[in-house]
Protein backbone atom coordinates (compact mmCIF):
# COMPACT_ATOMS: atom_id res chain seq x y z
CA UNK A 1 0.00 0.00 0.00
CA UNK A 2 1.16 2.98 -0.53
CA UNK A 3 0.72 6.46 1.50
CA UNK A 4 0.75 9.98 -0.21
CA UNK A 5 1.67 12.62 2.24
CA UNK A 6 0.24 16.17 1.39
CA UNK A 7 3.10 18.44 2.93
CA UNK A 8 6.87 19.05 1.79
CA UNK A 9 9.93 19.21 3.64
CA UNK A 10 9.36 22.85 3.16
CA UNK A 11 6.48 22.69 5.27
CA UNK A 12 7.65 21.97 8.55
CA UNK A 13 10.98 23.73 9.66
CA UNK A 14 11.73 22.77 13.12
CA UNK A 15 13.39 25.56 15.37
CA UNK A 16 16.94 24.76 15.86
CA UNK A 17 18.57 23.49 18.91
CA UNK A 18 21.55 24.75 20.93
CA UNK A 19 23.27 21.91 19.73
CA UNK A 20 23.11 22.69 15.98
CA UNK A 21 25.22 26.06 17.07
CA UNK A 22 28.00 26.89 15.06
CA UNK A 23 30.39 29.77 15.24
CA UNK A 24 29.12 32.58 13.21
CA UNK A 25 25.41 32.16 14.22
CA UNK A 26 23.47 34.82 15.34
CA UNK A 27 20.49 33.89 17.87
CA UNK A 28 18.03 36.08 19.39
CA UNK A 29 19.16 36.13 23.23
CA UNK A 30 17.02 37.75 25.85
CA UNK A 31 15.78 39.66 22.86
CA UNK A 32 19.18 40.98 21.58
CA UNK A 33 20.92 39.78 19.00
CA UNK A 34 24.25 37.74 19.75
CA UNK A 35 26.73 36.58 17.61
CA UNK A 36 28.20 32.80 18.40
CA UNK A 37 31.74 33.23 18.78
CA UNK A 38 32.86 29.53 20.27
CA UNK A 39 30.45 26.66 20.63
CA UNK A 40 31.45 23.28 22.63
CA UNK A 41 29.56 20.58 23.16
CA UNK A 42 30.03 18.65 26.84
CA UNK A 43 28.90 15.76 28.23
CA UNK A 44 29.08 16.09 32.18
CA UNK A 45 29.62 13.08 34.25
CA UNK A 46 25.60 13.69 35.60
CA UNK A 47 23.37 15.25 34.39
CA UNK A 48 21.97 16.63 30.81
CA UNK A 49 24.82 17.05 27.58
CA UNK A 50 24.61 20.40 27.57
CA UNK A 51 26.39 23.24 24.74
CA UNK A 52 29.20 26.20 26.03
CA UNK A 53 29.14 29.13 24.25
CA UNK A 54 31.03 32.33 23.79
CA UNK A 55 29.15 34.98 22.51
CA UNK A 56 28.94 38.97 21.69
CA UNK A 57 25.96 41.06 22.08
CA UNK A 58 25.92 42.97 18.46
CA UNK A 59 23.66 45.67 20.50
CA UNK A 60 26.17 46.18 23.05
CA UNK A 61 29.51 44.91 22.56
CA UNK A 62 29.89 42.69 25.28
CA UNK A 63 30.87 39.26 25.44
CA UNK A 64 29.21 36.56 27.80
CA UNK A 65 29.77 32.60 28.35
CA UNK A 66 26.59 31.72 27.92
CA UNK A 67 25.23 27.90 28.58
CA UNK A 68 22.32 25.96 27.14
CA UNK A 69 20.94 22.61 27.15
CA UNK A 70 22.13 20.56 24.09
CA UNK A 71 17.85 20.51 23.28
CA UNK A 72 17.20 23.60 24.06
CA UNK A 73 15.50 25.44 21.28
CA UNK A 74 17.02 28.68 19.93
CA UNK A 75 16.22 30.92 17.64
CA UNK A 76 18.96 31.57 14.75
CA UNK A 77 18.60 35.08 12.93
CA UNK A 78 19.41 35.65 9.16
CA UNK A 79 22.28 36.88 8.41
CA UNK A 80 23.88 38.69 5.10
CA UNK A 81 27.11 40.43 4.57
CA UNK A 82 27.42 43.31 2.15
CA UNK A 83 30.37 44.86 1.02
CA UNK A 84 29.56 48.87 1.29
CA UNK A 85 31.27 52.16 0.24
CA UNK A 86 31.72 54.68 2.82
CA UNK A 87 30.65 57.80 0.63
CA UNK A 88 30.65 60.66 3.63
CA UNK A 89 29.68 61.70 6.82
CA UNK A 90 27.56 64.45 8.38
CA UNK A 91 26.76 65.29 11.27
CA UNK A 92 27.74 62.13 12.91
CA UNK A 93 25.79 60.35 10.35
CA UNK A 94 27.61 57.46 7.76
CA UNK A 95 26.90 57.16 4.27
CA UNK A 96 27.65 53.80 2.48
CA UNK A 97 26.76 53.25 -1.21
CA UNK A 98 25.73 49.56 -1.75
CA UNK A 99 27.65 49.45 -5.78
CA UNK A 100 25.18 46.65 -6.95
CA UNK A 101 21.73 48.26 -6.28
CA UNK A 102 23.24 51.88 -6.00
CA UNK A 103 21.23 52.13 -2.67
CA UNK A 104 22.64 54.60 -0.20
CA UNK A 105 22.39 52.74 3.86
CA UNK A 106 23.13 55.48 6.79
CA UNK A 107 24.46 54.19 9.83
CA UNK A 108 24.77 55.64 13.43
CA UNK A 109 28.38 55.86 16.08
CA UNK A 110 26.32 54.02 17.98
CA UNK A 111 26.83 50.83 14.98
CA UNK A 112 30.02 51.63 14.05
CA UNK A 113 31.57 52.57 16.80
CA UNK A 114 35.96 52.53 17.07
CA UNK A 115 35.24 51.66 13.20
CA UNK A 116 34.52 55.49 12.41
CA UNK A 117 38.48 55.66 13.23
CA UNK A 118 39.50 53.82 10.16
CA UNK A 119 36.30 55.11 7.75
CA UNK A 120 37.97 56.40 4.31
CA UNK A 121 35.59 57.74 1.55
CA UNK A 122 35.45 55.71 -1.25
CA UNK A 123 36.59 52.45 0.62
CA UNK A 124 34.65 49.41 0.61
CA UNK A 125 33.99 47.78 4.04
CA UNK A 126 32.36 44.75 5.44
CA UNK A 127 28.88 45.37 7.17
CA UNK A 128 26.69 42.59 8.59
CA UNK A 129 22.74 42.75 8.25
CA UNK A 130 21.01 40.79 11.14
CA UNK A 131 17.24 40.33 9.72
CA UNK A 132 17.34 42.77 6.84
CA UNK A 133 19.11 45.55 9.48
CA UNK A 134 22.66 46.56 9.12
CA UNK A 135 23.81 45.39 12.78
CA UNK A 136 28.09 45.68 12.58
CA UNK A 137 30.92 47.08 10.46
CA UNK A 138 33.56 44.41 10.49
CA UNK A 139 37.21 45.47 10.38
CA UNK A 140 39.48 43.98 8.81
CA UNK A 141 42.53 43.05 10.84
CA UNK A 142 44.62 45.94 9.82
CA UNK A 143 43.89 48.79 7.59
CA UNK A 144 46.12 51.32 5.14
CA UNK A 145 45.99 54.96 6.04
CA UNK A 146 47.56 58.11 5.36
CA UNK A 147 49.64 60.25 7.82
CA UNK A 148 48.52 63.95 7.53
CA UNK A 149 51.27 64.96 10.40
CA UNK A 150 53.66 63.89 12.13
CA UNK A 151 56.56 65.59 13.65
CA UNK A 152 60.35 65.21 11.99
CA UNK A 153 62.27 62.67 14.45
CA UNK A 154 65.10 64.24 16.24
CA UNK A 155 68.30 64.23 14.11
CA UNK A 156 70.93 61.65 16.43
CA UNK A 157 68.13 59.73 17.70
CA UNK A 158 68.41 56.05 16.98
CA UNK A 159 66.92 54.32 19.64
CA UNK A 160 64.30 51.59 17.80
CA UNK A 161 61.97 52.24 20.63
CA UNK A 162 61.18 55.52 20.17
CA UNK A 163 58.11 56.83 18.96
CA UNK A 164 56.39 59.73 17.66
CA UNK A 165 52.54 61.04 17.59
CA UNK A 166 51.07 60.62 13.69
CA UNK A 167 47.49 62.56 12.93
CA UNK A 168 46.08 60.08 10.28
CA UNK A 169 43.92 60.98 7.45
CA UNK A 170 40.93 59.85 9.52
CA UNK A 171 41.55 62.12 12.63
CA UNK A 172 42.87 58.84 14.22
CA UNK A 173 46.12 59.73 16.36
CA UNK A 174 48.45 57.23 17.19
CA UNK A 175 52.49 56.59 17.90
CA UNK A 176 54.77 55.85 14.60
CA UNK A 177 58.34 54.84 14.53
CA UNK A 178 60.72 58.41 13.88
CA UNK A 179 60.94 57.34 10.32
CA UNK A 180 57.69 57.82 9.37
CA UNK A 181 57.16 60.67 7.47
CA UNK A 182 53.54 62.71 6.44
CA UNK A 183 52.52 61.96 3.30
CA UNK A 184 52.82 58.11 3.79
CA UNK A 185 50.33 55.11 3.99
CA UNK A 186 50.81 53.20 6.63
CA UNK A 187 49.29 49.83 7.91
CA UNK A 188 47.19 50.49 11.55
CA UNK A 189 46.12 47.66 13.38
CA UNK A 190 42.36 47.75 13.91
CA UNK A 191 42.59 45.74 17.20
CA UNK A 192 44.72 47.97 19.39
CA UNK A 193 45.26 50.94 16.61
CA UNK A 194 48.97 50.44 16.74
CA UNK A 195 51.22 50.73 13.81
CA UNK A 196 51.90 47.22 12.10
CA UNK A 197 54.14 48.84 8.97
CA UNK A 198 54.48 50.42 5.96
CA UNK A 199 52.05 50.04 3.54
């Protein structure tokens, strides 16, 4: 005999469980959205298998070790990541061109946060959408920029330590080796905005 069932596969999507995390994920936790940054499963010597995570709040910033139940349902966001043009600012507002669609996307400080230090107009950066909403800028790990000024190192002074202040082309100030002179692009990493090298 044979049985004809009237529903697909597409019918019937079953939420996820913490144990189909992955790193990358982003869940809707205590109704904020968090991005999975380390997922373990463990198996304690009592008790339920249960899932360790490491994740960042994409609202706030902050990180959290976060445990669930390996059958706990959770609810995994779509994601998308666009590669955008920063076209200007004003008045602390960010303009980035999306070049497919030609559709200009303003975004807040309050988004982009230390990544308005490395913003240069006509650049194309990373940005992550959580659910159709542009949630994060992500940085590459280190970035080319332009010094504007920088004082001339003192004639005599060889020391490899020292240092001297740089004003970037992005308002960014940080500490360059004496050699560095304005006019150059240098590599800044986005981490710790340090100086990582010539360009």
């Amino acid at each position: 005999v044979t049985v004809y069932l009237n529903y697909s596969f597409e019918d019937y999507t079953p939420m996820p469980i913490a144990l189909d995390l992955r790193k990358g994920n982003v869940i809707n936790y205590n109704g904020n959205p968090c991005l999975i940054m380390e997922s373990h499963h463990r198996t304690p010597g009592k008790g339920q298998p249960v899932v360790q995570t490491k994740m960042r709040n994409l609202s706030t910033g902050r990180s959290a070790d976060v445990r669930f139940q390996s059958t706990e349902k959770v609810e995994v966001l779509m994601t998308e990541r666009k590669n955008l043009e920063f076209s200007y600012e004003d008045r602390g507002v960010y303009s980035f061109m999306d070049l497919e669609t030609y559709d200009s996307i303003e975004l807040h400080p309050d988004i982009l946060e230390d990544a308005v230090n490395f913003l240069v107009p006509n650049t194309e950066y990373e940005i992550l959408f959580v659910d159709g909403n542009p949630i994060q800028l992500i940085l590459p790990s280190t970035v080319e920029l332009k010094v504007i000024e920088s004082p001339e190192g003192i004639r005599g002074d060889t020391a490899s330590n020292v240092q001297k202040p740089a004003l970037l082309e992005t308002k960014l100030t940080i500490q360059v080796p004496l050699f560095i002179k304005e006019g150059e692009v240098i590599k800044v990493n986005t981490s710790d905005k340090s100086y990582s090298g010539r360009s």
